[in-house]
N, C-alpha and C. Protein backbone atom coordinates (compact mmCIF):
# COMPACT_ATOMS: atom_id res chain seq x y z
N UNK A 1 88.47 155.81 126.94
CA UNK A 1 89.80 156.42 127.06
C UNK A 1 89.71 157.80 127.70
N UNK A 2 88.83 158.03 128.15
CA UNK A 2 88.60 159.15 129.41
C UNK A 2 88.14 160.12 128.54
N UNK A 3 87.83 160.87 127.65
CA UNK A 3 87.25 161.53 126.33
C UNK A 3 88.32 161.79 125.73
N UNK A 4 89.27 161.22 125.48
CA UNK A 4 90.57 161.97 124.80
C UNK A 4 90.24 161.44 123.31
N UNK A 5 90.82 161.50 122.49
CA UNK A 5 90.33 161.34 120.91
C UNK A 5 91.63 160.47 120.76
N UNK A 6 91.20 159.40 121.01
CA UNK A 6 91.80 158.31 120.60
C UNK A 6 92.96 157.85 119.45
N UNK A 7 92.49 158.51 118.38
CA UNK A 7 93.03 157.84 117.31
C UNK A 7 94.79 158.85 117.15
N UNK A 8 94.38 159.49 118.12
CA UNK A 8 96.24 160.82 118.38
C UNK A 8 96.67 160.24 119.66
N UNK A 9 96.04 159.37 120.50
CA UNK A 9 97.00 158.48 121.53
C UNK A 9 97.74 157.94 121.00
N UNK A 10 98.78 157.88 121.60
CA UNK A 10 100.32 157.15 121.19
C UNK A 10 100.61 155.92 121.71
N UNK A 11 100.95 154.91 120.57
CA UNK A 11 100.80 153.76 121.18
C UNK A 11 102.13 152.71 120.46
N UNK A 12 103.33 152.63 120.81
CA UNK A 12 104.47 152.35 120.22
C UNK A 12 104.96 153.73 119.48
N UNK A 13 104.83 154.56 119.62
CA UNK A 13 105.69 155.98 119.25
C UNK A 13 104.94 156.40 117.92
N UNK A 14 103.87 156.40 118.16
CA UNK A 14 103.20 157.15 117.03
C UNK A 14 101.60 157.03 117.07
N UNK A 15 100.92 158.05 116.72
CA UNK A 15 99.45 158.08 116.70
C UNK A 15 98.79 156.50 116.33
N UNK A 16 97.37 155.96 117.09
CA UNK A 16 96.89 154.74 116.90
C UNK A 16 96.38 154.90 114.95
N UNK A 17 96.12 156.10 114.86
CA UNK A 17 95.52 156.48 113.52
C UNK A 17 96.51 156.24 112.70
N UNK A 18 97.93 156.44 112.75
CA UNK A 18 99.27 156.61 112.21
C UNK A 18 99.23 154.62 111.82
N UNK A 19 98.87 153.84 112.94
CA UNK A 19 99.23 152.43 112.95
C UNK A 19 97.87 151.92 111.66
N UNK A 20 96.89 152.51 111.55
CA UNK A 20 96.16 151.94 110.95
C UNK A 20 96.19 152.19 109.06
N UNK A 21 96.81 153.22 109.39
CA UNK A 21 96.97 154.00 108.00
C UNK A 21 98.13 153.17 107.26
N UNK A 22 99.32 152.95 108.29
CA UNK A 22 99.96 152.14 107.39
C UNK A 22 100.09 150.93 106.91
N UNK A 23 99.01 150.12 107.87
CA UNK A 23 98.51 148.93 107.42
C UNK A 23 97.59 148.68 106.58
N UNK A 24 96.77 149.95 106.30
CA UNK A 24 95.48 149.60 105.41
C UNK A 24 95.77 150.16 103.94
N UNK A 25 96.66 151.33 104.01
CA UNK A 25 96.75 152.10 102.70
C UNK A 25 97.44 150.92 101.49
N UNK A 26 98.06 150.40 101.83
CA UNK A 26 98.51 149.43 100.84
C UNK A 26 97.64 148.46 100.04
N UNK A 27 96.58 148.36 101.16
CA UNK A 27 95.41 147.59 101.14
C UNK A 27 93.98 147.73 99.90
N UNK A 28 94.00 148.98 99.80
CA UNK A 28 92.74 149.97 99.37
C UNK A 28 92.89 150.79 98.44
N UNK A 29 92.38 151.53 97.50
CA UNK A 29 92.43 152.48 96.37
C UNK A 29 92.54 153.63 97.20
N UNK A 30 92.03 154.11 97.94
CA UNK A 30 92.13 155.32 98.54
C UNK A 30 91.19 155.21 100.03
N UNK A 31 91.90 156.03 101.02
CA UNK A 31 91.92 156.34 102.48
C UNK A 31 91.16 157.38 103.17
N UNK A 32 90.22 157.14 103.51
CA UNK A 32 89.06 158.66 104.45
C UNK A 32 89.52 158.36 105.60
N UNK A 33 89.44 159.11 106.23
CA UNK A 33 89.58 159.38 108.14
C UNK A 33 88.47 160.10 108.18
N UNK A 34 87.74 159.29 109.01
CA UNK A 34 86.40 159.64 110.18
C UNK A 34 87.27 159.99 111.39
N UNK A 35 86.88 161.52 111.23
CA UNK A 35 87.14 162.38 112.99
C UNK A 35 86.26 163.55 113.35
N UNK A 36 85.64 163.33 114.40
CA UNK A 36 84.38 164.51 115.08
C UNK A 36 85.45 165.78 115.38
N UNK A 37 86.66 165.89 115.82
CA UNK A 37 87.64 166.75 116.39
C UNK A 37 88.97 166.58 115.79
N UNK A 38 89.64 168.20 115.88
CA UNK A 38 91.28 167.79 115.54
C UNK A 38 91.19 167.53 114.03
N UNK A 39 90.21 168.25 113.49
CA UNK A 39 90.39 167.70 111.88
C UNK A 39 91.56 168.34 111.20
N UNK A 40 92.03 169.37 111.38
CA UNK A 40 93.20 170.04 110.21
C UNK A 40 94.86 168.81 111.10
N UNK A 41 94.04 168.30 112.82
CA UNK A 41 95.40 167.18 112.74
C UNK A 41 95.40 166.07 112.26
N UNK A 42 94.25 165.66 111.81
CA UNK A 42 94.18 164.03 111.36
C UNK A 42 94.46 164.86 109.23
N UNK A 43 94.19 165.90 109.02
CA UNK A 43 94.39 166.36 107.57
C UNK A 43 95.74 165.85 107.74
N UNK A 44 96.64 166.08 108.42
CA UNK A 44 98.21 166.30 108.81
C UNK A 44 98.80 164.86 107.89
N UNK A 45 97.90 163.84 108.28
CA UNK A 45 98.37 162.25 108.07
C UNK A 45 98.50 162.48 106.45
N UNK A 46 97.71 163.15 105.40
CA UNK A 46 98.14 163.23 104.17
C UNK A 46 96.64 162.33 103.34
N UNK A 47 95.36 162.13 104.26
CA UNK A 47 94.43 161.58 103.42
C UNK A 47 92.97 162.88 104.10
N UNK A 48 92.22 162.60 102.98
CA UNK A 48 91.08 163.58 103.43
C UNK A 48 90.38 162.88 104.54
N UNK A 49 89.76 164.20 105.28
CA UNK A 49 89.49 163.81 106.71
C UNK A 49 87.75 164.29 106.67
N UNK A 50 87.03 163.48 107.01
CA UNK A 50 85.79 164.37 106.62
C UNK A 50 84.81 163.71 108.11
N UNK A 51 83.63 164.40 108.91
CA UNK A 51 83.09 164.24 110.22
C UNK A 51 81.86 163.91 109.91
N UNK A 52 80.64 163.39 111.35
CA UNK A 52 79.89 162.87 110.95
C UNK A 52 78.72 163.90 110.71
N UNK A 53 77.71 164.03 109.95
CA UNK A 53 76.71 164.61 109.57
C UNK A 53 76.44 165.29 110.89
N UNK A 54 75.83 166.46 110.84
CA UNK A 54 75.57 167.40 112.04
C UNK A 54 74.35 166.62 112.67
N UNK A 55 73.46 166.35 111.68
CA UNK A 55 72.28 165.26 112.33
C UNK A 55 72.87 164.28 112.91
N UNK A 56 73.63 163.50 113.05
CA UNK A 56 74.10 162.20 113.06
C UNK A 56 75.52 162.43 114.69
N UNK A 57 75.62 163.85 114.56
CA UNK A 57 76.99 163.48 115.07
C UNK A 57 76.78 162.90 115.92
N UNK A 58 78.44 162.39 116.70
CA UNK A 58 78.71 161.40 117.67
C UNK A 58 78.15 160.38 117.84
N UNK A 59 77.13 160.21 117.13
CA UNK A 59 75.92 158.60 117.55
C UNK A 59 77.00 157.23 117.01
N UNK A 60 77.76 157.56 116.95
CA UNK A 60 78.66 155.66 116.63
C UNK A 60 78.97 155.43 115.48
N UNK A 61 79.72 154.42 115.16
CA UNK A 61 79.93 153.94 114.07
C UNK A 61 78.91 154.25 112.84
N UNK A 62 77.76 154.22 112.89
CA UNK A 62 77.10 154.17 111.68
C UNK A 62 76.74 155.73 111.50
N UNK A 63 76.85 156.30 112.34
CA UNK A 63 76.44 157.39 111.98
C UNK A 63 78.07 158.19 110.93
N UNK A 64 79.32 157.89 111.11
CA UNK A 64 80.43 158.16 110.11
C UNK A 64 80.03 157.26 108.85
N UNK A 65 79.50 155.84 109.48
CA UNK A 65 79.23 155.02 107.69
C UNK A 65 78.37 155.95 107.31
N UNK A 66 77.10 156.86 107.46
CA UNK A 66 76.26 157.52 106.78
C UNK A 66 77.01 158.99 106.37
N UNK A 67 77.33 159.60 106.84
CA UNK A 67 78.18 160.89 106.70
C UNK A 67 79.04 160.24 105.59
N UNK A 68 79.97 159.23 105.16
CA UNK A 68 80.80 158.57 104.00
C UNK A 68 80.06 158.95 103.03
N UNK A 69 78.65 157.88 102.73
CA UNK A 69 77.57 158.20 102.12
C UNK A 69 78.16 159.48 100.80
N UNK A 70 77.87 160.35 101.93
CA UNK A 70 77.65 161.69 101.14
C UNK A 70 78.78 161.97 100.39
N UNK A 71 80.38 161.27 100.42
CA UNK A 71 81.29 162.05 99.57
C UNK A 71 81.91 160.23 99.18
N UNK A 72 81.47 159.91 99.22
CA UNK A 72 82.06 157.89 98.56
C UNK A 72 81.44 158.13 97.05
N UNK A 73 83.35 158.36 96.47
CA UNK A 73 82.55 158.84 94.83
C UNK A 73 82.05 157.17 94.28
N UNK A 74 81.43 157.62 93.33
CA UNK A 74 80.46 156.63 92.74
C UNK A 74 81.42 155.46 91.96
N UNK A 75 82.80 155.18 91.76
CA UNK A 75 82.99 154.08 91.33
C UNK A 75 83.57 153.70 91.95
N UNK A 76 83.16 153.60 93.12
CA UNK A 76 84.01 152.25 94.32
C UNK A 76 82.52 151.69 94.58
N UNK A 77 83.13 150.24 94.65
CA UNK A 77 81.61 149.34 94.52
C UNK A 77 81.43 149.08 96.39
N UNK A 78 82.93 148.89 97.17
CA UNK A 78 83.01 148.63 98.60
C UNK A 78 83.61 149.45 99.08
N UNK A 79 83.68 149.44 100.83
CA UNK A 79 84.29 150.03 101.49
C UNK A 79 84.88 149.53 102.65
N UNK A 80 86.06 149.40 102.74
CA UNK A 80 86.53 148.90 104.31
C UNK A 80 86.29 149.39 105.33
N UNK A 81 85.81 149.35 106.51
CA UNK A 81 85.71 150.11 107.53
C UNK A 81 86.78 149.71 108.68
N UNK A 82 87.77 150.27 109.50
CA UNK A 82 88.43 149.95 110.15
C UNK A 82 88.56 150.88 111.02
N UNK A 83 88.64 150.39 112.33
CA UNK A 83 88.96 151.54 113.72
C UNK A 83 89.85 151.68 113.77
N UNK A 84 90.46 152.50 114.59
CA UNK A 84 91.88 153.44 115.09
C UNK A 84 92.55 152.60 116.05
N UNK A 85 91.59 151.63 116.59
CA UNK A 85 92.06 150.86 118.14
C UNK A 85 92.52 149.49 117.37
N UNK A 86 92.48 149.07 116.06
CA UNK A 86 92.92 147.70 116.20
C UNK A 86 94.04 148.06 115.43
N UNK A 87 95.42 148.23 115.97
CA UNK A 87 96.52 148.47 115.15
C UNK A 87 97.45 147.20 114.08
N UNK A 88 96.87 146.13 115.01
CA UNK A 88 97.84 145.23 114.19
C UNK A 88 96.38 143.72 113.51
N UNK A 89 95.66 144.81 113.05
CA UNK A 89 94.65 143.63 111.79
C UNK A 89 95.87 143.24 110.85
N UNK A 90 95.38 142.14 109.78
CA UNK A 90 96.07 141.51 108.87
C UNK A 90 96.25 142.25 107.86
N UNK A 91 97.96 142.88 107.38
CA UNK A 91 98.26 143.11 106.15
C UNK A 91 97.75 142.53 104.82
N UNK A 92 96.54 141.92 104.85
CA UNK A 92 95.90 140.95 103.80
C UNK A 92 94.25 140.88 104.09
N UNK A 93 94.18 141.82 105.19
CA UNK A 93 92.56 141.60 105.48
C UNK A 93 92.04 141.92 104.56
N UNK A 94 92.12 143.65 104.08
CA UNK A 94 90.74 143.56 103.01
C UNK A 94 90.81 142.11 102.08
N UNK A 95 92.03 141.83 101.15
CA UNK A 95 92.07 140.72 99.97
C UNK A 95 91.51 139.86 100.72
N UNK A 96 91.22 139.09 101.85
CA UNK A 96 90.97 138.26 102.11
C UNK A 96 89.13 138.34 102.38
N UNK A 97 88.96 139.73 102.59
CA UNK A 97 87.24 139.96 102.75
C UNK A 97 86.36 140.03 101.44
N UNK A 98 87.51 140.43 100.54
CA UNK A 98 87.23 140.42 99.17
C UNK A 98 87.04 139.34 98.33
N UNK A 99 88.02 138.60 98.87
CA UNK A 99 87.80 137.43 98.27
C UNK A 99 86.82 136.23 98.67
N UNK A 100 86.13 136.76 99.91
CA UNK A 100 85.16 135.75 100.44
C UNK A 100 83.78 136.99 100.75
N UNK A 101 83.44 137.65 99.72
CA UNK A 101 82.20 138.88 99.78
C UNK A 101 81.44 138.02 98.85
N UNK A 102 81.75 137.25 97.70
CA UNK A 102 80.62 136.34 97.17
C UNK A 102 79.53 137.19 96.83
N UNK A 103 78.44 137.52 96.73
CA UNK A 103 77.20 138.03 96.62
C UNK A 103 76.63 138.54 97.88
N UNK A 104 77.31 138.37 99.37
CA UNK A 104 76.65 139.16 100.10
C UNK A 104 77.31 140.45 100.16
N UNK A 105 76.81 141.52 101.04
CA UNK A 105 76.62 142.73 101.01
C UNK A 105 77.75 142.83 101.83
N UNK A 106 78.39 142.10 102.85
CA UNK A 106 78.81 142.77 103.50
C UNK A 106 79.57 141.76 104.66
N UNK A 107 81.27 141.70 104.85
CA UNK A 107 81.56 140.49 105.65
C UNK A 107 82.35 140.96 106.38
N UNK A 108 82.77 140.17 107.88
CA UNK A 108 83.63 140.74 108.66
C UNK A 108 84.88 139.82 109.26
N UNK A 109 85.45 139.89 109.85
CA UNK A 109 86.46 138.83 110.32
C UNK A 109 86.08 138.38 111.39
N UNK A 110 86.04 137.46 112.01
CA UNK A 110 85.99 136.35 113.46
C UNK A 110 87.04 135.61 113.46
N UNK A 111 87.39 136.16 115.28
CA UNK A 111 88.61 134.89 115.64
C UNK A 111 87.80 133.73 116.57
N UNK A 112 88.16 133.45 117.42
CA UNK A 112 87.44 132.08 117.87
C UNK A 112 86.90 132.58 119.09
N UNK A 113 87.22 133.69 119.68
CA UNK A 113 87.22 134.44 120.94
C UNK A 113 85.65 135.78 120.74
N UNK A 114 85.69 136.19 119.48
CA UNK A 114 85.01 137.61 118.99
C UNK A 114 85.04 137.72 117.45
N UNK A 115 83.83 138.58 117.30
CA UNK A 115 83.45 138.88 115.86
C UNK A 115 83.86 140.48 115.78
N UNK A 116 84.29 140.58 114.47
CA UNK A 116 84.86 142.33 114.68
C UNK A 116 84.00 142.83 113.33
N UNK A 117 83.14 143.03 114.07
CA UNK A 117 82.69 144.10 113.26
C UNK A 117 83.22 145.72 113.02
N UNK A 118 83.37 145.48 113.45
CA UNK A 118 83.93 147.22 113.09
C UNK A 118 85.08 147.51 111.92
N UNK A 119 85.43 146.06 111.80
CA UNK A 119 86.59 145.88 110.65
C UNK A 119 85.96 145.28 109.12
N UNK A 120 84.74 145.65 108.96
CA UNK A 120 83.53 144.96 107.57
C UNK A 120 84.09 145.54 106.62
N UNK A 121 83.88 144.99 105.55
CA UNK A 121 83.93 145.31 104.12
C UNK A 121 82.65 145.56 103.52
N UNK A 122 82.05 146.20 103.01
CA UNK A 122 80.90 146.63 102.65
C UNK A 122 80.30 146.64 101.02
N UNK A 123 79.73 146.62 100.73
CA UNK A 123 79.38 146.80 99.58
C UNK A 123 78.40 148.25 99.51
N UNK A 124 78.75 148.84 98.51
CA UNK A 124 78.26 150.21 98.42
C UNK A 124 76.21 150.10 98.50
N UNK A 125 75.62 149.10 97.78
CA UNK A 125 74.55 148.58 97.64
C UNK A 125 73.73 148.88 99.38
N UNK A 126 74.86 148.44 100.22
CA UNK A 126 74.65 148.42 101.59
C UNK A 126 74.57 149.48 102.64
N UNK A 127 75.10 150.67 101.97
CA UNK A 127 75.14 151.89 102.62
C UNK A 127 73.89 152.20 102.76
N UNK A 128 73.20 152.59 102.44
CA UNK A 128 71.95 153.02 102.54
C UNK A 128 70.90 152.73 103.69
N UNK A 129 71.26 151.00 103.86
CA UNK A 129 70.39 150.07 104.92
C UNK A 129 71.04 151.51 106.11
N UNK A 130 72.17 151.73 106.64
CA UNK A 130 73.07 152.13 107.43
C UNK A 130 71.99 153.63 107.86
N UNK A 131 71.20 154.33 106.79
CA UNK A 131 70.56 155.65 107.08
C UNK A 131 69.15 155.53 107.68
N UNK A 132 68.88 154.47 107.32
CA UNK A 132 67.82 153.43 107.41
C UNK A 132 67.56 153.60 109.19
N UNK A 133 68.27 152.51 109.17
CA UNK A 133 68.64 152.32 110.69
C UNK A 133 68.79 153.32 112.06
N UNK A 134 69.80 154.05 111.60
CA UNK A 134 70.00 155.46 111.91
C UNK A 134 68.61 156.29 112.20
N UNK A 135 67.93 156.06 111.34
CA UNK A 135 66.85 157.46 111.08
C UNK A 135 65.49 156.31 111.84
N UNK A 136 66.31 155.43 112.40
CA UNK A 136 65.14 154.80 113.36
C UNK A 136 65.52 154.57 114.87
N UNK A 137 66.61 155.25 114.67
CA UNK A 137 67.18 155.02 116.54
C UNK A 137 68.15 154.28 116.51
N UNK A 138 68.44 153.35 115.82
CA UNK A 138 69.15 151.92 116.01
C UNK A 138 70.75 151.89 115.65
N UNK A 139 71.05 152.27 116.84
CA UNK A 139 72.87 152.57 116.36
C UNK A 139 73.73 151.54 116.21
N UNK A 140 73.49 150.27 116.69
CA UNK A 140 74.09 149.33 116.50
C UNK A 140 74.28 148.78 115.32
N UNK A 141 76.21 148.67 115.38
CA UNK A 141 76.78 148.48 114.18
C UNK A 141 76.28 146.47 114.17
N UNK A 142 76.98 146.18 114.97
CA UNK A 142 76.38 144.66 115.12
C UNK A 142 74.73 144.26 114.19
N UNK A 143 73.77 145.43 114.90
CA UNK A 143 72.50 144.94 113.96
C UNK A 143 72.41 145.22 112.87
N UNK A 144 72.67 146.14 112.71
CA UNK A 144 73.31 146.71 110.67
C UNK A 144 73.71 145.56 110.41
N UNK A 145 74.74 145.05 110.76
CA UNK A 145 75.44 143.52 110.05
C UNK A 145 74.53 142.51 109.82
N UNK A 146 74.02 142.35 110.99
CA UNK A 146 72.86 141.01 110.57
C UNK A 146 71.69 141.44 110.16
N UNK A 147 70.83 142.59 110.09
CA UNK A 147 69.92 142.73 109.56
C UNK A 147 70.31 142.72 107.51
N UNK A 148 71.75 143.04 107.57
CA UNK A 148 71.81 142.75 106.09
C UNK A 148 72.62 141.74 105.66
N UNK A 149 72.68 140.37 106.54
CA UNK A 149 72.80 138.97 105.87
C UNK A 149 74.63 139.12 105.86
N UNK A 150 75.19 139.77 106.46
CA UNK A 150 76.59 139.87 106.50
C UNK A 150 77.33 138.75 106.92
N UNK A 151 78.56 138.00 106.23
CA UNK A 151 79.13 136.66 106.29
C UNK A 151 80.34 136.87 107.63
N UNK A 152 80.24 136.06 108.24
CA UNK A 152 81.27 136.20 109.20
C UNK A 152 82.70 135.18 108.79
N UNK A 153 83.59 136.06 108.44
CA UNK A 153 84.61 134.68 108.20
C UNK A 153 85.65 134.62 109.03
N UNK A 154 85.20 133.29 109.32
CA UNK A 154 86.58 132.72 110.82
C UNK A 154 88.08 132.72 110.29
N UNK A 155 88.82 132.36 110.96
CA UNK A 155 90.00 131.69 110.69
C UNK A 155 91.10 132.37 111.12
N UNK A 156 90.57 133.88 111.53
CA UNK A 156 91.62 135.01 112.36
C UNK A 156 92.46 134.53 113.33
N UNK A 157 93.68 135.08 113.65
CA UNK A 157 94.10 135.05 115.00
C UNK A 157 93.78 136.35 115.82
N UNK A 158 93.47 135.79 116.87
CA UNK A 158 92.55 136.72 118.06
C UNK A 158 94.28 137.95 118.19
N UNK A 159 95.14 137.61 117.57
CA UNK A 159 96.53 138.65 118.13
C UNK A 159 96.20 139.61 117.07
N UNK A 160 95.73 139.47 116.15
CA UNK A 160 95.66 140.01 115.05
C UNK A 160 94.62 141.40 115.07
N UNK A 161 93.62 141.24 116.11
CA UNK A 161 92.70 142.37 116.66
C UNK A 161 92.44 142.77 117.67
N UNK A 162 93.98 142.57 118.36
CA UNK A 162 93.78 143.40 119.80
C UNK A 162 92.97 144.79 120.10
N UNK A 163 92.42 144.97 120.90
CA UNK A 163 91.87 146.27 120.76
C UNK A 163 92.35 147.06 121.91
N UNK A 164 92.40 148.13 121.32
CA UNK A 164 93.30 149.22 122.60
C UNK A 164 92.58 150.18 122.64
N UNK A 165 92.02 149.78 123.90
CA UNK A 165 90.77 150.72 124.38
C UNK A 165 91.57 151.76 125.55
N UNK A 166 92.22 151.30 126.06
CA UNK A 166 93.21 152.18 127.27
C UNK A 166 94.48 151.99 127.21
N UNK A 167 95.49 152.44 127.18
CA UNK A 167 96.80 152.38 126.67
C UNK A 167 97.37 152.95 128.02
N UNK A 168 98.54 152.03 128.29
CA UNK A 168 99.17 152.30 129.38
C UNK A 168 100.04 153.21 129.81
């Protein structure tokens, strides 16, 4: 998106961050925003906003799952992870990741088209693999998933995770 910070692009008359918040908060016990920049504007949305480890910054997705780490108080057993770019996931996703987490660590949604990782449910047990990885080079959120046995569950509609990488 040309370096602009994505999640304050406007996309149907309101921040992409704005679209995700109101689909997920209903969803979840409580709401973090991962942002490297613009933190007292993403504070604005009304949930704590916290960035990625100074070691870690900007390196990707896992490097915000490790920075979580450090303030994910101790009685939440999971964690949803969801991007700023997929505005219209399922009003029922987490219940539905929840309800098919079984004993693995960690599951994501697939439509018939793509696997979305970036939208996992986690198990707290699993964070750790995430520093692991990290502290070996390996930024890929994709290999995090399969190196820890993560369930892929089909049955999505591909409308359901558009991703808005450039907005018109």
């Amino acid at each position: 998106m040309g370096g602009v910070d994505k999640g304050l692009q406007h996309f149907q008359d309101q921040p992409l961050v704005q679209h995700v918040i109101e689909r997920l908060t209903p969803q979840v016990d409580a709401l973090w925003i991962s942002a490297n920049r613009n933190m007292s504007t993403y504070a604005d949305f009304g949930h704590p906003v916290f960035s990625d480890a100074e070691k870690w910054h900007a390196q990707g997705p896992l490097a915000g799952i490790v920075s979580f780490m450090a303030i994910l108080p101790a009685h939440y057993d999971a964690v949803q992870i969801m991007p700023c770019d997929v505005p219209f996931f399922p009003l029922d996703l987490t219940a539905q990741l929840v309800d098919n987490l079984g004993d693995a660590g960690m599951v994501y949604p697939c439509t018939d088209d793509a696997a979305h990782y970036a939208c996992t449910l986690v198990r707290r047990s699993c964070l750790p693999s995430a520093l692991r990885q990290l502290e070996h080079k390996q930024l890929s959120l994709r290999a995090w998933l399969h190196n820890n046995h993560a369930v892929a569950l089909t049955g999505f509609n591909s409308s359901d995770f558009v991703n808005i990488n450039a907005l018109p």
